[in-house]
Protein backbone atom coordinates (compact mmCIF):
# COMPACT_ATOMS: atom_id res chain seq x y z
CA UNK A 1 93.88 103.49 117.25
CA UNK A 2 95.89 106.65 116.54
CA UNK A 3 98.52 106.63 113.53
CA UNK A 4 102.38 106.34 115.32
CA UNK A 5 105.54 106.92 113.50
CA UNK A 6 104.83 103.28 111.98
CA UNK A 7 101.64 103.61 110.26
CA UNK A 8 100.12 105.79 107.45
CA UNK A 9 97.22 106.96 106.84
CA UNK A 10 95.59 106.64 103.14
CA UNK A 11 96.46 110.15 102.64
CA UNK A 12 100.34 109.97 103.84
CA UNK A 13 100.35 106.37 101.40
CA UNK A 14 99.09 108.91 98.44
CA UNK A 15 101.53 111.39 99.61
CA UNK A 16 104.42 109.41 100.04
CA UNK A 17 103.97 107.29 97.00
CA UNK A 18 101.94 109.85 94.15
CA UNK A 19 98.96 107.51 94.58
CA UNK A 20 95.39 107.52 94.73
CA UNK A 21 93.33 106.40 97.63
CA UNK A 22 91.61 104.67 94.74
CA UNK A 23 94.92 102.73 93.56
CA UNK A 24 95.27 102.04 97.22
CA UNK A 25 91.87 100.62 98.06
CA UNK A 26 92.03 98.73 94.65
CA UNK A 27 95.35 96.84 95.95
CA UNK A 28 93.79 96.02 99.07
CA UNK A 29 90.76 94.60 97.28
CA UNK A 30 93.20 92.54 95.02
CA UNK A 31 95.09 91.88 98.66
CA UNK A 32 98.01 92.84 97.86
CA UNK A 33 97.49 95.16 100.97
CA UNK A 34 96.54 94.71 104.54
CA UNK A 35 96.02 97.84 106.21
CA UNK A 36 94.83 97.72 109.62
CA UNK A 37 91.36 99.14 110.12
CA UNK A 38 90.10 101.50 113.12
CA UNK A 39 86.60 102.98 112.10
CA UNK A 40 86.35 103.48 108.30
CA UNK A 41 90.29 104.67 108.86
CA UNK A 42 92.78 102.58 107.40
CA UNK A 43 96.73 102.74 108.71
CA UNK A 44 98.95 101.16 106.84
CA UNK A 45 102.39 99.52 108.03
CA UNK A 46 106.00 99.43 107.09
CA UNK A 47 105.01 96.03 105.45
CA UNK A 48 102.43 97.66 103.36
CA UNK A 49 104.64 100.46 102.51
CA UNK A 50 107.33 97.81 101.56
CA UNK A 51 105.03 95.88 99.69
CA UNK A 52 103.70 99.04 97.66
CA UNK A 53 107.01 99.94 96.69
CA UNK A 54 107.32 96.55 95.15
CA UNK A 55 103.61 96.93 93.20
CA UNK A 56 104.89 100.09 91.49
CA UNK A 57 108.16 99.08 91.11
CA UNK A 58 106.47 95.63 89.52
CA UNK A 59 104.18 97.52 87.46
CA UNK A 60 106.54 99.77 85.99
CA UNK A 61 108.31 96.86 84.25
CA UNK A 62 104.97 95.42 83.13
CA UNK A 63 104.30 92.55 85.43
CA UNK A 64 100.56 91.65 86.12
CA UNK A 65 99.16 92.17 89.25
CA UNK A 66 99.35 87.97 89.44
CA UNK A 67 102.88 88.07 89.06
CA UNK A 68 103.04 90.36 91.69
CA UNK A 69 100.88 88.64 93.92
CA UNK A 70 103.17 85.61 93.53
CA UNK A 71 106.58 87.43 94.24
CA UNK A 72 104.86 89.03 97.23
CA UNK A 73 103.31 85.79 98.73
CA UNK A 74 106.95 83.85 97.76
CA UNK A 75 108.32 86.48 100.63
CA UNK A 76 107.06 83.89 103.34
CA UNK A 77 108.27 80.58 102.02
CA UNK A 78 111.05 80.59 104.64
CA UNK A 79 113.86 80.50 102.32
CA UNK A 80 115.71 83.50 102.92
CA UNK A 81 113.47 84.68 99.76
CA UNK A 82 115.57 82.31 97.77
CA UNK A 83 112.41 81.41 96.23
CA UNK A 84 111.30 84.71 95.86
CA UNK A 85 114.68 86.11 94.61
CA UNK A 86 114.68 83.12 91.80
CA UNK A 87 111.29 83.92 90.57
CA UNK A 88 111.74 87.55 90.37
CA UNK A 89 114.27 87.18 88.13
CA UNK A 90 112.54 84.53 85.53
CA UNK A 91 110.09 86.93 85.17
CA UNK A 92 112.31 89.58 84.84
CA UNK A 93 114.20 88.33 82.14
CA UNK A 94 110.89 87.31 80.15
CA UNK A 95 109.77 90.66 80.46
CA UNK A 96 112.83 92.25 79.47
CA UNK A 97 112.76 89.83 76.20
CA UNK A 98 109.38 91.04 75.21
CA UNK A 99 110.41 95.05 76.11
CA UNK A 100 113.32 94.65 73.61
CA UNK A 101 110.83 92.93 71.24
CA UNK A 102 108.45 95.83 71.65
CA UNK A 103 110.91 97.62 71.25
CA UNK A 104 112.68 96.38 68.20
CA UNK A 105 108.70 96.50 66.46
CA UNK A 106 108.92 100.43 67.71
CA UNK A 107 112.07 100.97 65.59
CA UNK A 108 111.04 99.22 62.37
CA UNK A 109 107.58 101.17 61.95
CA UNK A 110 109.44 104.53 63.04
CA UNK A 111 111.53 103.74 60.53
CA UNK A 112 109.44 102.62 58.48
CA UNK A 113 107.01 105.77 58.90
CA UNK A 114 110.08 107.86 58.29
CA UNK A 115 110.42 106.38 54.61
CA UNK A 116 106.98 106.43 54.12
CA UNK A 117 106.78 110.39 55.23
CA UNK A 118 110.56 111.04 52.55
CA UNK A 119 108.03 109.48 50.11
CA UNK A 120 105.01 112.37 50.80
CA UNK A 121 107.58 114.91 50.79
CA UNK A 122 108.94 113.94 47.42
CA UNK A 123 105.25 113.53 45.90
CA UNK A 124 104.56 116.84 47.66
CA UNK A 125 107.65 118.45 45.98
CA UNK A 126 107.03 117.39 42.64
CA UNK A 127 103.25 118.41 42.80
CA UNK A 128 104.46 121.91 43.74
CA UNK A 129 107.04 122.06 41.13
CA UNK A 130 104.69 121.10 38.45
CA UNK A 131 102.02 123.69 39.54
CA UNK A 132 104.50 126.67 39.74
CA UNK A 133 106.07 125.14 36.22
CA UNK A 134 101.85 125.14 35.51
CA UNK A 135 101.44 129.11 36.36
């Protein structure tokens, strides 16, 4: 089986998508991919290039590889992705909430860091002052 204009080999995927043939052979042990096999060779199709797009895209926002499994395997419920469409965007929004939550942590404890460092510089100050006032 030679590669046509519709498959990819594992080094096009990596190419194509900044992968590693690692990343890919872990998603097809997780079977999230399917690529077809000739030899030790593995050719991948426009589904699997579809459906990697959709595992980075997913794991950029933070979803687990089981809610990405789930959104994938929705694709076939023979709604016109209805299904799929709905589900995307529950988890979407709950992982949006806990991003701005993250988020809203981040900005307390930089600012709190930033009063915390005002503090040491103060101290610092003083400590100089008193030494050159010292001398």
């Amino acid at each position: 089986m030679q590669p046509t204009e519709t498959q990819m080999t594992i080094r096009e995927m990596c190419d194509t998508f900044d992968v590693t043939p690692r990343t890919l052979r872990f998603y097809e042990s997780k079977e999230l991919l399917f690529p077809k096999r000739d030899g030790q060779k593995r050719l991948f199709t426009k589904r699997d290039r579809a459906r990697l797009k959709l595992i980075l895209r997913g794991k950029r926002f933070g979803f687990s590889l089981e809610e990405i499994r789930q959104l994938l395997d929705l694709y076939h419920v023979g709604d016109q992705q209805h299904t799929q469409m709905n589900r995307t965007l529950e988890i979407a929004h709950d992982r949006l909430n806990d991003l701005i939550g993250q988020r809203d942590e981040l900005d307390s404890a930089i600012d709190d860091l930033r009063e915390q460092i005002k503090w040491g510089e103060k101290i610092v100050s003083s400590m100089n002052q008193a030494r050159k006032a010292a001398e």
